[in-house]
Protein backbone atom coordinates (compact mmCIF):
# COMPACT_ATOMS: atom_id res chain seq x y z
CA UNK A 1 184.77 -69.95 88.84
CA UNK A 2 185.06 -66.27 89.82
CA UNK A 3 184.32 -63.72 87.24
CA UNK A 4 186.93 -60.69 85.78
CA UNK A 5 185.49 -57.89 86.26
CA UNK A 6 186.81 -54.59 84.30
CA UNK A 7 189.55 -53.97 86.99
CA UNK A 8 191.09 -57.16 86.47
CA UNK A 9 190.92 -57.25 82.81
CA UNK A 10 192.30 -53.67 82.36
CA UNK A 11 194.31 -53.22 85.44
CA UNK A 12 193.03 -50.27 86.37
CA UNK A 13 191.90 -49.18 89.68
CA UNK A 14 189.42 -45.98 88.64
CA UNK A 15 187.46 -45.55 85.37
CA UNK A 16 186.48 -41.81 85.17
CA UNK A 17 184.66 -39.65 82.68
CA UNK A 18 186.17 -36.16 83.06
CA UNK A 19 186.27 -33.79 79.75
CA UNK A 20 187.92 -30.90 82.15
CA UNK A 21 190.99 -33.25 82.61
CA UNK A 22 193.08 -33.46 79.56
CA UNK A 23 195.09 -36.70 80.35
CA UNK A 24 194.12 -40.26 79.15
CA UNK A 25 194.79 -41.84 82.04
CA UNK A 26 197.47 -41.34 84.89
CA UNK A 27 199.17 -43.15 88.06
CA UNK A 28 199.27 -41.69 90.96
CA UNK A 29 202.27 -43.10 93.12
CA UNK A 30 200.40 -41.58 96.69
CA UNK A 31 197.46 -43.70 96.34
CA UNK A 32 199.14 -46.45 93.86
CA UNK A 33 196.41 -46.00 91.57
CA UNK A 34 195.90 -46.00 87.93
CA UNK A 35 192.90 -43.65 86.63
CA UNK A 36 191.38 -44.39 83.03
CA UNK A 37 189.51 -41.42 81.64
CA UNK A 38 187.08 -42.81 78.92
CA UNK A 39 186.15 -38.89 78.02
CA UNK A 40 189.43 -38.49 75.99
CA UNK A 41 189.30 -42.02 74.50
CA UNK A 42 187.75 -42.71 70.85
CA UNK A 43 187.41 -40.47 67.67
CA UNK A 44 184.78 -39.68 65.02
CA UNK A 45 184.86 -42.29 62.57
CA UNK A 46 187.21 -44.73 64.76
CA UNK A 47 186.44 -48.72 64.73
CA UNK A 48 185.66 -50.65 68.08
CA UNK A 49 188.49 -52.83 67.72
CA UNK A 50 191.03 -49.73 66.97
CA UNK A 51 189.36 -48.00 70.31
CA UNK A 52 190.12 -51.86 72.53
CA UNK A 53 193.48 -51.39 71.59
CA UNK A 54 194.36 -47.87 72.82
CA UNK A 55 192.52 -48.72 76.05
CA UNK A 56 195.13 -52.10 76.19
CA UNK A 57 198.16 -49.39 75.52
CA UNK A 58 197.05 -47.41 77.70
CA UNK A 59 196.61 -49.90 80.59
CA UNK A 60 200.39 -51.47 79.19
CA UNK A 61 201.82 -47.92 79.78
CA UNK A 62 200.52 -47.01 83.65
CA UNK A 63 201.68 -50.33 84.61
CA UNK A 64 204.79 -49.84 83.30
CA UNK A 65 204.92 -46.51 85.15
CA UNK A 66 203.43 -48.24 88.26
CA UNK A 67 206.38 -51.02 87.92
CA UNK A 68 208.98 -48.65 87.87
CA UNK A 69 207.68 -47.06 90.87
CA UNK A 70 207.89 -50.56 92.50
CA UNK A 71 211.28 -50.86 92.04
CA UNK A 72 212.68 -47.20 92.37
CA UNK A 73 210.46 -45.89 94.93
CA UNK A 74 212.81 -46.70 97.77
CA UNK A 75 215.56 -45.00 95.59
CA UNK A 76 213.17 -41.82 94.80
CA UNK A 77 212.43 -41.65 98.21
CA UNK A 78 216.20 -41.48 99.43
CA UNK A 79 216.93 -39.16 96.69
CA UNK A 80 214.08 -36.85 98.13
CA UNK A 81 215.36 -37.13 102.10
CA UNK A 82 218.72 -36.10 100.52
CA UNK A 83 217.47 -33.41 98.97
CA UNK A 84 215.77 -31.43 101.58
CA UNK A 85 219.13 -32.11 103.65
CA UNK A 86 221.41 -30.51 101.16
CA UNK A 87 218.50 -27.56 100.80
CA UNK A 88 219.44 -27.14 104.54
CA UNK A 89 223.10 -27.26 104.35
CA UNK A 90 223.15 -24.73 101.56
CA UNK A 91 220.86 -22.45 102.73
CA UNK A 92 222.75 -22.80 106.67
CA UNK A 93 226.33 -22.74 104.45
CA UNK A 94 227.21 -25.24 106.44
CA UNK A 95 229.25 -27.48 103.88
CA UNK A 96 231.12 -25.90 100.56
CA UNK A 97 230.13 -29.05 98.70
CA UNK A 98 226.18 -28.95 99.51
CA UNK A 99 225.17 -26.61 96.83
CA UNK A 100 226.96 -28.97 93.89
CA UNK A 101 225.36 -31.99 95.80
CA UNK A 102 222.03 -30.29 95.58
CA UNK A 103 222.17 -29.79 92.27
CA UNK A 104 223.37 -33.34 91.42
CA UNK A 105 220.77 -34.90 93.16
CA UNK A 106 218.33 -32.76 91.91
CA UNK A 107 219.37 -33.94 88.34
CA UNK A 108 219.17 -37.91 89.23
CA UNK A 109 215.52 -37.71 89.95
CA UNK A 110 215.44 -35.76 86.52
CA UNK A 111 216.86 -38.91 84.95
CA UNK A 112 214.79 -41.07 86.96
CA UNK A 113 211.59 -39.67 85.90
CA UNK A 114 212.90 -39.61 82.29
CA UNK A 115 213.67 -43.34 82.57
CA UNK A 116 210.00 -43.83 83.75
CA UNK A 117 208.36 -41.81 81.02
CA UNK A 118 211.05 -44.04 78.34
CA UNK A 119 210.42 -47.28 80.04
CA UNK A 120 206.46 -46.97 79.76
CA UNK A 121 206.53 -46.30 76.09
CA UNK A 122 209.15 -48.75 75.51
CA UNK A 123 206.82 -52.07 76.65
CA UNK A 124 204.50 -51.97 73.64
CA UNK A 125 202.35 -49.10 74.59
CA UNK A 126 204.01 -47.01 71.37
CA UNK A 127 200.44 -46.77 68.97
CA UNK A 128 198.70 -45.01 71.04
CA UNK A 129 197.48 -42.39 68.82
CA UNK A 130 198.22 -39.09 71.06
CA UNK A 131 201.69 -39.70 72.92
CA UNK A 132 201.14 -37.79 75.75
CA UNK A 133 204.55 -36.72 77.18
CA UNK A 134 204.65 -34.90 80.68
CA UNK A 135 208.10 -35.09 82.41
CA UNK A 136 207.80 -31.37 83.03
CA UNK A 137 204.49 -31.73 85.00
CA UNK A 138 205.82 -34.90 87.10
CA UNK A 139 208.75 -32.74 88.19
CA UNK A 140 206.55 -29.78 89.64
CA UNK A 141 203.74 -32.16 90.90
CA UNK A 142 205.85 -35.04 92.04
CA UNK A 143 208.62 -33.05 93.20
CA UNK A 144 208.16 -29.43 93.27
CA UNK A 145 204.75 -29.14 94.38
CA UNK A 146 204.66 -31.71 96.85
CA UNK A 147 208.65 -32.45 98.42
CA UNK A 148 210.23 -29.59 97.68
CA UNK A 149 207.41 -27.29 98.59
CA UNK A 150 206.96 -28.94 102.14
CA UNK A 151 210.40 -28.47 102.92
CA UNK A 152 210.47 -24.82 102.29
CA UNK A 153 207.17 -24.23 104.04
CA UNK A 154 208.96 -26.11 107.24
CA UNK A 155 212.20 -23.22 106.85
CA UNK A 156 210.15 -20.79 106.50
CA UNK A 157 208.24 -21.35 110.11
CA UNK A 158 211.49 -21.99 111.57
CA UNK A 159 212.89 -18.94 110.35
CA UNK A 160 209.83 -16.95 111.38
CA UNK A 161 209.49 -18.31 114.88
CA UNK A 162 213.68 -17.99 115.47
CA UNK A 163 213.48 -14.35 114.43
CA UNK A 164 209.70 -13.41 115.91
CA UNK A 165 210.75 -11.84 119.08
CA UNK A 166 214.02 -10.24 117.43
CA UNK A 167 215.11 -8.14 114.26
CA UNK A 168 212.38 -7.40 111.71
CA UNK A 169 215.09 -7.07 109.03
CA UNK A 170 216.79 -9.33 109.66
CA UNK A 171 213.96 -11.71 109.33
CA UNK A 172 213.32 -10.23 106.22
CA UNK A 173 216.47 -10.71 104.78
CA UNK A 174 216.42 -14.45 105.82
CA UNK A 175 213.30 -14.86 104.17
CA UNK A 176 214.67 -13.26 100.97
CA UNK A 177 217.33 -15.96 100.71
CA UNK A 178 215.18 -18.03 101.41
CA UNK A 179 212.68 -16.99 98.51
CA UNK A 180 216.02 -16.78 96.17
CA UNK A 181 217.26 -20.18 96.92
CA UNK A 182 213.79 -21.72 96.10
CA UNK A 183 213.46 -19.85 92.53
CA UNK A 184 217.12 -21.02 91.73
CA UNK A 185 216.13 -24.90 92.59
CA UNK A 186 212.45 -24.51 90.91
CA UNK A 187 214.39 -22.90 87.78
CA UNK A 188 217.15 -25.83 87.43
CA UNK A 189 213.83 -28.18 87.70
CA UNK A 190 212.14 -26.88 84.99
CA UNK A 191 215.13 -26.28 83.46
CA UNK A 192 216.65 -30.13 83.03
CA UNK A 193 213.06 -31.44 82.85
CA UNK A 194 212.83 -29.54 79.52
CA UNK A 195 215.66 -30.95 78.37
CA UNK A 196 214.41 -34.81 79.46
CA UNK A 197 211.33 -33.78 78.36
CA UNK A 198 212.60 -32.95 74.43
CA UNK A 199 214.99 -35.99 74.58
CA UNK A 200 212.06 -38.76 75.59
CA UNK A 201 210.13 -36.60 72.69
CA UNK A 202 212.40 -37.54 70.29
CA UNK A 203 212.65 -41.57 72.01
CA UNK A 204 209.09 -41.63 72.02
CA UNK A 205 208.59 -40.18 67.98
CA UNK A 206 210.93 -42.63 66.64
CA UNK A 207 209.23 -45.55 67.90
CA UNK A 208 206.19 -44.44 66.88
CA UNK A 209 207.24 -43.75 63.36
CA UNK A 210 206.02 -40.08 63.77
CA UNK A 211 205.99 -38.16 60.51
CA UNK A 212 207.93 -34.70 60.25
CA UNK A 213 204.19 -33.10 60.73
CA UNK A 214 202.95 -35.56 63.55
CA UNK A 215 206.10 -34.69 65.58
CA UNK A 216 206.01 -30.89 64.64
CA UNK A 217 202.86 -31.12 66.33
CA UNK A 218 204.49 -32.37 69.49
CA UNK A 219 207.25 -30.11 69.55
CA UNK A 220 204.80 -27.27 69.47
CA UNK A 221 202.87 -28.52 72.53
CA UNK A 222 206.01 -28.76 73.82
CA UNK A 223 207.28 -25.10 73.24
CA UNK A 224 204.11 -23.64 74.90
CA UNK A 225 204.65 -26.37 77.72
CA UNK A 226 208.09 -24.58 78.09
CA UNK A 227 207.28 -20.93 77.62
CA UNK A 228 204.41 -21.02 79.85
CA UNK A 229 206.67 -22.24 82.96
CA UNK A 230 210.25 -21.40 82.57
């Protein structure tokens, strides 16, 4: 009979121990993996059996995340390929309706995000004893930092090598509305994230039975979280 080892029993892929990193454990939808970090797990004072538990929510609540990724990642994807179309159309003018359809899809990977973060807390991983709620950060790293950010990097060499052997200014100018049109799409991210971000908060505290000073404590990570990036 062939043994469990950790990875099976925990279905995890990575078990780390990394104080610098302030998350519990994450997915990462690039490499399809889920990363445990035992350095944030366990508190003065706190039982074996109560510290086997949050590792089994924890483990419930990546999955979850990695099933919705499963079944939406063909959606996500589409969503993204739209995206850097419409980011094209606007910025060309090309179509009257591409800003408005930018903005719209823009919004529906919002939503789909949300529904992830919702979903994962929603399958029995709801005692874990730090919710750790980060719709914000998925945004900018899953969309901003990584989609988005590639697309604008691939304008911006097209613009330079259109305009290299002709006007100065008028390169500039391109590259201003270029620079505008990024800030305005960055700033509706963060933006509607926010808002997802304060209405999972709210999800997430009433299934865990939060008391008016646990979830002040939330919403106060959550201002900073807001104020440092809007």
């Amino acid at each position: 009979m062939e043994l469990l080892n950790w990875r099976d029993i925990l279905k995890v892929d990575n078990v780390v121990f990394d104080p610098k990193r302030k998350a519990t454990a994450w997915y990462d939808p690039q490499k399809d993996e889920i990363t445990l970090n035992l350095s944030r797990l366990g508190i003065e004072g706190e039982d074996e059996e109560s510290i086997v538990m949050n590792i089994e929510q924890i483990a419930t609540h990546e999955n979850a995340h990695r099933a919705v990724r499963y079944v939406m990642g063909d959606a996500f994807k589409k969503l993204v390929d739209k995206i850097g179309q419409a980011i094209v159309d606007v910025f060309n003018q090309e179509r009257e309706t591409a800003g408005t359809e930018l903005f719209e899809l823009m919004d529906s990977i919002v939503k789909i995000l949300s529904m992830d973060e919702a979903y994962a807390y929603s399958t029995g991983a709801t005692v874990r004893q730090q919710p750790e709620i980060n719709i914000m950060e998925s945004v900018v790293g899953t969309l901003m930092d990584d989609a988005i950010d590639k697309i604008f990097r691939g304008m911006e060499k097209d613009i330079s090598e259109f305009f290299k052997d002709k006007s100065p200014l008028a390169l500039m100018v391109q590259l201003q509305r270029l620079k505008g049109l990024y800030d305005t799409i960055r700033k509706h991210l963060l933006t509607e994230s926010a808002r997802a971000e304060a209405a999972v908060l709210d999800f997430v505290s009433d299934m865990n039975n939060l008391t008016e000073e646990e979830k002040d404590k939330y919403v106060q990570r959550f201002m900073r979280k807001v104020g440092n990036t809007l």
